[in-house]
Protein backbone atom coordinates (compact mmCIF):
# COMPACT_ATOMS: atom_id res chain seq x y z
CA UNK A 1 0.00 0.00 0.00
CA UNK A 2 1.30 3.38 -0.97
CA UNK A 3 0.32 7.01 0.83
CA UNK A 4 1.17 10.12 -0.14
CA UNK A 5 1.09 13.99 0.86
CA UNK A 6 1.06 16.81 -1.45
CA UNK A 7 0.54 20.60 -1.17
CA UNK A 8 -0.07 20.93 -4.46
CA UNK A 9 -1.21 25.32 -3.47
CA UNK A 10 -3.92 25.44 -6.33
CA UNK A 11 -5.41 22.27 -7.32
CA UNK A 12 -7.65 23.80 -10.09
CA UNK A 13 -3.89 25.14 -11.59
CA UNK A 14 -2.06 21.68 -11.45
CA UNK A 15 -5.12 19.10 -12.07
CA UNK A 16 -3.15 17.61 -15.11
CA UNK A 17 0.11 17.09 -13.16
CA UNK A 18 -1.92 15.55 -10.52
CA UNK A 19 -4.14 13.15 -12.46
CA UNK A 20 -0.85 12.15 -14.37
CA UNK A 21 1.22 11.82 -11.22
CA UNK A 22 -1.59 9.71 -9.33
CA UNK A 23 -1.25 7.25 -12.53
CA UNK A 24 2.41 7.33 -12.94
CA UNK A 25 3.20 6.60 -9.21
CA UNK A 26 -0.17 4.00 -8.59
CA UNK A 27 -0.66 5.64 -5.38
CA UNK A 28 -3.04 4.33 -3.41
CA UNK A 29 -4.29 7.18 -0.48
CA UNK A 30 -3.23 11.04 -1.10
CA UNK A 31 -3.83 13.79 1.06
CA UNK A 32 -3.92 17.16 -0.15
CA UNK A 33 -3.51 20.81 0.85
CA UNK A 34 -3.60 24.12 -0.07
CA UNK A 35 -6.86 23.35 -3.17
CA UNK A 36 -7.45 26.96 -2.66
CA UNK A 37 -11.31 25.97 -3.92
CA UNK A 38 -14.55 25.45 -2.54
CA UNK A 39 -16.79 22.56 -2.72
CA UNK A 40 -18.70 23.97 -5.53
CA UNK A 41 -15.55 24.24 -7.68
CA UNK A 42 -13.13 21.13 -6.74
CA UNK A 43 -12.87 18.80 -9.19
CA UNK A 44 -14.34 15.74 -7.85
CA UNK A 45 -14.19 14.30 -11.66
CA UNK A 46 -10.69 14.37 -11.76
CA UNK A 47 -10.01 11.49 -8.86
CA UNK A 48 -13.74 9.63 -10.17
CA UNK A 49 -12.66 8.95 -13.19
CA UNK A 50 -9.22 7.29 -12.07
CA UNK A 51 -11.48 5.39 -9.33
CA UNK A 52 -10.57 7.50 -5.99
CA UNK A 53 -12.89 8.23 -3.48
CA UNK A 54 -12.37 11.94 -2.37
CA UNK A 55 -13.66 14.22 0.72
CA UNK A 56 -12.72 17.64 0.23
CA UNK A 57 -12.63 20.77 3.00
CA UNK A 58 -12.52 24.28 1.43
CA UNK A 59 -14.73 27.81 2.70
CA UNK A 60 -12.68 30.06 0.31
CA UNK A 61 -10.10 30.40 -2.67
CA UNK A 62 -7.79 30.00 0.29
CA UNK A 63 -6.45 27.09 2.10
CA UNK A 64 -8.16 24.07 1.29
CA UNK A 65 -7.55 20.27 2.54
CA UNK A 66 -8.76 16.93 0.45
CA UNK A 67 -8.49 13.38 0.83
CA UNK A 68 -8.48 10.67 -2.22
CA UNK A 69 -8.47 7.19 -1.29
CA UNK A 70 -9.21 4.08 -3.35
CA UNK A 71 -8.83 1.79 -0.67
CA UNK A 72 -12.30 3.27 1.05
CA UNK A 73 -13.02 6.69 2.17
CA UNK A 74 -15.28 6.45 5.80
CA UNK A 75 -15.88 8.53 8.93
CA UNK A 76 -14.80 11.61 7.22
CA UNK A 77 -13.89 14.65 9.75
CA UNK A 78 -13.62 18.23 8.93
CA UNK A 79 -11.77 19.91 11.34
CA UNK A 80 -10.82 18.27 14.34
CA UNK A 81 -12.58 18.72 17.59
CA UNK A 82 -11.98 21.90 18.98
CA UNK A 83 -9.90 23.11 16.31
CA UNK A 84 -9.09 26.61 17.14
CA UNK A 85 -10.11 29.23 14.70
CA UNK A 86 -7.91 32.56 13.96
CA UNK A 87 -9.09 35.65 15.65
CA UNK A 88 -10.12 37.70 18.37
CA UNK A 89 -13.21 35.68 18.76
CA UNK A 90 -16.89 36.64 17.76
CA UNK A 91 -17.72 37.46 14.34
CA UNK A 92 -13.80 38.33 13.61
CA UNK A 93 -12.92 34.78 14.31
CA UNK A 94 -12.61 32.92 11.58
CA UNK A 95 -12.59 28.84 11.31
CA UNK A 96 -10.40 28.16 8.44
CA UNK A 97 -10.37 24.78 6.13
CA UNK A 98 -6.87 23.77 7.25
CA UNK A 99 -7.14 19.43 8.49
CA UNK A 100 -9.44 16.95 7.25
CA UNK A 101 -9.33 13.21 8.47
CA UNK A 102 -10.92 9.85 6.74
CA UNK A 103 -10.54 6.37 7.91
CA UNK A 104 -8.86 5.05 4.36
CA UNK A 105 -7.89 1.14 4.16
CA UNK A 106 -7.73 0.69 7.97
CA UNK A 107 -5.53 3.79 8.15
CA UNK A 108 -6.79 6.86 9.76
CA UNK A 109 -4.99 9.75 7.30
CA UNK A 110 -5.13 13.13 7.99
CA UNK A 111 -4.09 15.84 5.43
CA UNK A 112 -3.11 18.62 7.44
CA UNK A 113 -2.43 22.17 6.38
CA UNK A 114 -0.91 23.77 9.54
CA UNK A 115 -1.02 27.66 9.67
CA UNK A 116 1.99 29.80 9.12
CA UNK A 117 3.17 32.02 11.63
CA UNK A 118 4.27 34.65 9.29
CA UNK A 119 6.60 36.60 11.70
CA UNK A 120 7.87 35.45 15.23
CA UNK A 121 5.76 38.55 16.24
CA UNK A 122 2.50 38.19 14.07
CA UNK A 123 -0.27 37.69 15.65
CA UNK A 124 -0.86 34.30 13.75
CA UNK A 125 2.36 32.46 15.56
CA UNK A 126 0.34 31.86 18.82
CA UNK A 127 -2.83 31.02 16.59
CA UNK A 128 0.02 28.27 14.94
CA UNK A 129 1.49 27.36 17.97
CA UNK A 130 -2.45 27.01 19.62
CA UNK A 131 -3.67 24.73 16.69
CA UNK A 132 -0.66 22.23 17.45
CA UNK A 133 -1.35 22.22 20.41
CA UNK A 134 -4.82 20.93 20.35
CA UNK A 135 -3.91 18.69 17.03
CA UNK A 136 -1.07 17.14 19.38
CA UNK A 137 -3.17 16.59 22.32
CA UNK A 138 -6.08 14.75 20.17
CA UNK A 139 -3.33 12.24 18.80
CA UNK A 140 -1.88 11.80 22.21
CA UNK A 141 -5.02 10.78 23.06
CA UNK A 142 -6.00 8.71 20.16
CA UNK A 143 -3.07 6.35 20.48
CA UNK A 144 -3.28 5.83 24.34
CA UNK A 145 -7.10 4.82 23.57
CA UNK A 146 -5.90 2.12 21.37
CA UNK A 147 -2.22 1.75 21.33
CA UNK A 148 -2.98 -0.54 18.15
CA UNK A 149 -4.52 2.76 16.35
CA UNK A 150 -2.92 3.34 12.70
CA UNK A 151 -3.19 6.84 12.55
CA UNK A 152 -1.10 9.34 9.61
CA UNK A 153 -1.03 13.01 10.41
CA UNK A 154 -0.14 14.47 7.03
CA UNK A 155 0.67 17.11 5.26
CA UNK A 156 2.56 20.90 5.49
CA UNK A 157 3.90 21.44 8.83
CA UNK A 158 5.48 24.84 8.21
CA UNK A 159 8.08 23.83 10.80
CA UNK A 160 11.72 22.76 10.10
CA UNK A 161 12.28 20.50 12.57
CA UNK A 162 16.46 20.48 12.47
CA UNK A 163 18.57 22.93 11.24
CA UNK A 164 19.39 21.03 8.35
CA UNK A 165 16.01 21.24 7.14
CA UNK A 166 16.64 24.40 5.84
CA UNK A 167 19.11 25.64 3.21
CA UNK A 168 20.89 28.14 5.51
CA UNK A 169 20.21 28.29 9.29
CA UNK A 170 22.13 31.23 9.82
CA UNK A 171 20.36 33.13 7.40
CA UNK A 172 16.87 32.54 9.04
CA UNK A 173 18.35 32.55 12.49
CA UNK A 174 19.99 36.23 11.70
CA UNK A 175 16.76 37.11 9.92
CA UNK A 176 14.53 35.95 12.53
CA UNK A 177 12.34 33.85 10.62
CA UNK A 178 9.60 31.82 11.32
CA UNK A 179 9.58 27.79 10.64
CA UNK A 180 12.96 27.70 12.86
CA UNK A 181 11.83 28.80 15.97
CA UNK A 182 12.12 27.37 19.24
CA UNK A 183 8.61 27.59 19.98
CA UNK A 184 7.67 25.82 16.50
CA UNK A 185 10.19 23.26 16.42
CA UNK A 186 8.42 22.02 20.49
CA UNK A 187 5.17 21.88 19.12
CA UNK A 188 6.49 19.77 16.28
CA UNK A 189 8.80 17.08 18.53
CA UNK A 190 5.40 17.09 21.24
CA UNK A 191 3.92 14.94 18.23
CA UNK A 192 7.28 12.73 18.36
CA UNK A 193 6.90 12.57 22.24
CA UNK A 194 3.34 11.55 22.40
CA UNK A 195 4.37 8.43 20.38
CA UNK A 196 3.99 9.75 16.57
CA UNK A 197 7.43 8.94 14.56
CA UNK A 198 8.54 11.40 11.35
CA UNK A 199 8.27 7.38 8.85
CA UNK A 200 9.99 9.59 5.88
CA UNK A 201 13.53 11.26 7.28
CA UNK A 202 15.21 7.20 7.71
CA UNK A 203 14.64 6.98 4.38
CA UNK A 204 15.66 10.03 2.99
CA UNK A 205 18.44 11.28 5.41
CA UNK A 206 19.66 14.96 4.90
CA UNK A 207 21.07 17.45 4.96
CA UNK A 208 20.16 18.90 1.90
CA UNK A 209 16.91 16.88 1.30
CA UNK A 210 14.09 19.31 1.19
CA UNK A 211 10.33 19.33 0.26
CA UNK A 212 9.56 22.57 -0.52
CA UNK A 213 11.71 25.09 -2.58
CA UNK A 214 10.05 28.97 -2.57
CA UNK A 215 9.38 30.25 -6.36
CA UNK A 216 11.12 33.73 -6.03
CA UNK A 217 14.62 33.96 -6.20
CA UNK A 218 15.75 30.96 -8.16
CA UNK A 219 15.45 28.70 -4.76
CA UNK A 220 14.98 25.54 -6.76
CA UNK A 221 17.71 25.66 -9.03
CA UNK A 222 19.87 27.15 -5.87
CA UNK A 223 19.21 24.02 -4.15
CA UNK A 224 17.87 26.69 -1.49
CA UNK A 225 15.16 24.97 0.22
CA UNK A 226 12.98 23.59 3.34
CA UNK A 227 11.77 19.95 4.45
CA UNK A 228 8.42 20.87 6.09
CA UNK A 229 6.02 18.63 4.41
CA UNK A 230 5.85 15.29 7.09
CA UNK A 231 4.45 11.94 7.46
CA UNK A 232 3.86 11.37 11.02
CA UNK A 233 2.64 7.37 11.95
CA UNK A 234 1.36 6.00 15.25
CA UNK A 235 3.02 3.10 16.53
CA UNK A 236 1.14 0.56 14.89
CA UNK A 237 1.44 2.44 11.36
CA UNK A 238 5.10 3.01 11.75
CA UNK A 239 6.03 -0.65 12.43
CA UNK A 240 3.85 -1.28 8.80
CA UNK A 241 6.36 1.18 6.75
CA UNK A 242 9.08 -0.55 4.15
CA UNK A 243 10.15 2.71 2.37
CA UNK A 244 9.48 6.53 1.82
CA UNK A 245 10.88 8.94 -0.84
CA UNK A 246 10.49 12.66 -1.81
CA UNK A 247 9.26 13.10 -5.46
CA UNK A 248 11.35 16.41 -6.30
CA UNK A 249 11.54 15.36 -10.01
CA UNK A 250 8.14 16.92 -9.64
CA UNK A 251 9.28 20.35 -8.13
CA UNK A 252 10.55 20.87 -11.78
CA UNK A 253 8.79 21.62 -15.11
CA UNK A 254 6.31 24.56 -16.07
CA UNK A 255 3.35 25.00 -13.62
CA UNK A 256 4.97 22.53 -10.77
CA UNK A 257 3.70 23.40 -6.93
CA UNK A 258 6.55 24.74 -4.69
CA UNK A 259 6.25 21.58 -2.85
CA UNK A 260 7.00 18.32 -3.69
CA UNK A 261 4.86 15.14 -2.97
CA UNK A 262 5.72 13.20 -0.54
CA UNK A 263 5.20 8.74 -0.50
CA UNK A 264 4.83 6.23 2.26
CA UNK A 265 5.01 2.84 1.55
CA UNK A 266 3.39 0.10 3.50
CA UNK A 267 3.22 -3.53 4.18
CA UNK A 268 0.06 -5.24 4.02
């Protein structure tokens, strides 16, 4: 069984490169974020015709989490309980379309689009740092419920966990950038401590090996860029997993995400 995680930021703009990835690499469960669509306008015929199941979570042209599975697609979730929401509460707060979770061949995957913190002093770091929180305590809970639980949190983390998930950590140390910070990398390694492993770094060892790459500034071709798209497994999943690779062949070409798709493979 193979699972994957892609930001793909526009689904509408990359539909061909994901229909002809999804038959070139015979995946069998992909999570998705940033569709920056809304029900009305995904394009459920895309996955149908290729014979995946597919929940999808989007309010605006913004954000935006799916799930395609052709190994079943039940219990779908949108949001997770007590997700926070970004705001100051009221009619300014504002619940955005950021996780989605479906129970998907006995594996409970959840595509994940965690919030960016924008500055170490913007008022969205302690909405960030707030949603992990709540995320992290859920999946605590989940696995000491049932310890046998297969359970994938997926997706964009916008956290670099080690420095050498980033191209240059004394540039974003001296500029004081987010994705680096102390506060960011805890909430990340809570998941690790509450049992969840990172299934894809053993298998693709840095430094150097990177998921996203930014378009400006010729970061791709610089070899200038970030790992901060994860799959985290429970226990029980993690003992399952037999390999894992980055797909940056698709980084390149015209109209390629900034991210590149991310693969789990699995034991039956």
């Amino acid at each position: 069984m193979k699972i994957a995680t892609w930001n793909v930021n526009s689904l509408r703009a990359r539909a061909d490169r994901v229909e002809a990835w999804l038959q070139r690499t015979d995946c069998d469960v992909l999570a998705i974020q940033e569709t920056k669509c809304k029900d009305d306008n995904f394009p459920w015929e895309l996955f149908e015709r290729m014979g995946y199941e597919v929940a999808h979570f989007g309010l605006s042209q913004w954000n935006g989490v799916a799930i395609a599975s052709r190994v079943g697609l039940d219990d779908v979730e949108r949001t997770f309980v007590d997700q926070p929401a970004f705001g100051k509460g009221g009619k300014d707060e504002v619940q955005e379309a950021r996780a989605i979770g479906a129970s998907c061949g006995g594996i409970r995957v959840w595509s994940l689009y965690v919030p960016n913190g924008r500055a170490l002093d913007d008022e969205h770091m302690p909405y960030k740092i707030s949603w992990l929180d709540s995320l992290r305590a859920h999946a605590e809970g989940w696995v000491q419920a049932d310890p046998d639980a297969q359970i994938a949190l997926m997706g964009d983390w916008n956290i670099a966990p080690r420095d050498e998930d980033v191209w240059d950590i004394d540039y974003f140390r001296t500029a004081g950038l987010t994705h680096v910070s102390e506060p960011e990398r805890a909430a990340f390694h809570a998941f690790e401590d509450a049992g969840f492993t990172d299934v894809v770094r053993p298998y693709t060892p840095g430094p150097g090996v990177y998921t996203y790459w930014d378009y400006t500034q010729l970061r791709f071709p610089k070899k200038e860029g970030m790992r901060i798209d994860f799959a985290l497994a429970s226990p029980a999943l993690a003992a399952r997993v037999t390999g894992a690779s980055i797909d940056r062949e698709e980084r390149k070409g015209k109209g390629a995400s900034d991210h590149a798709p991310v693969i789990v493979e699995l034991a039956d």
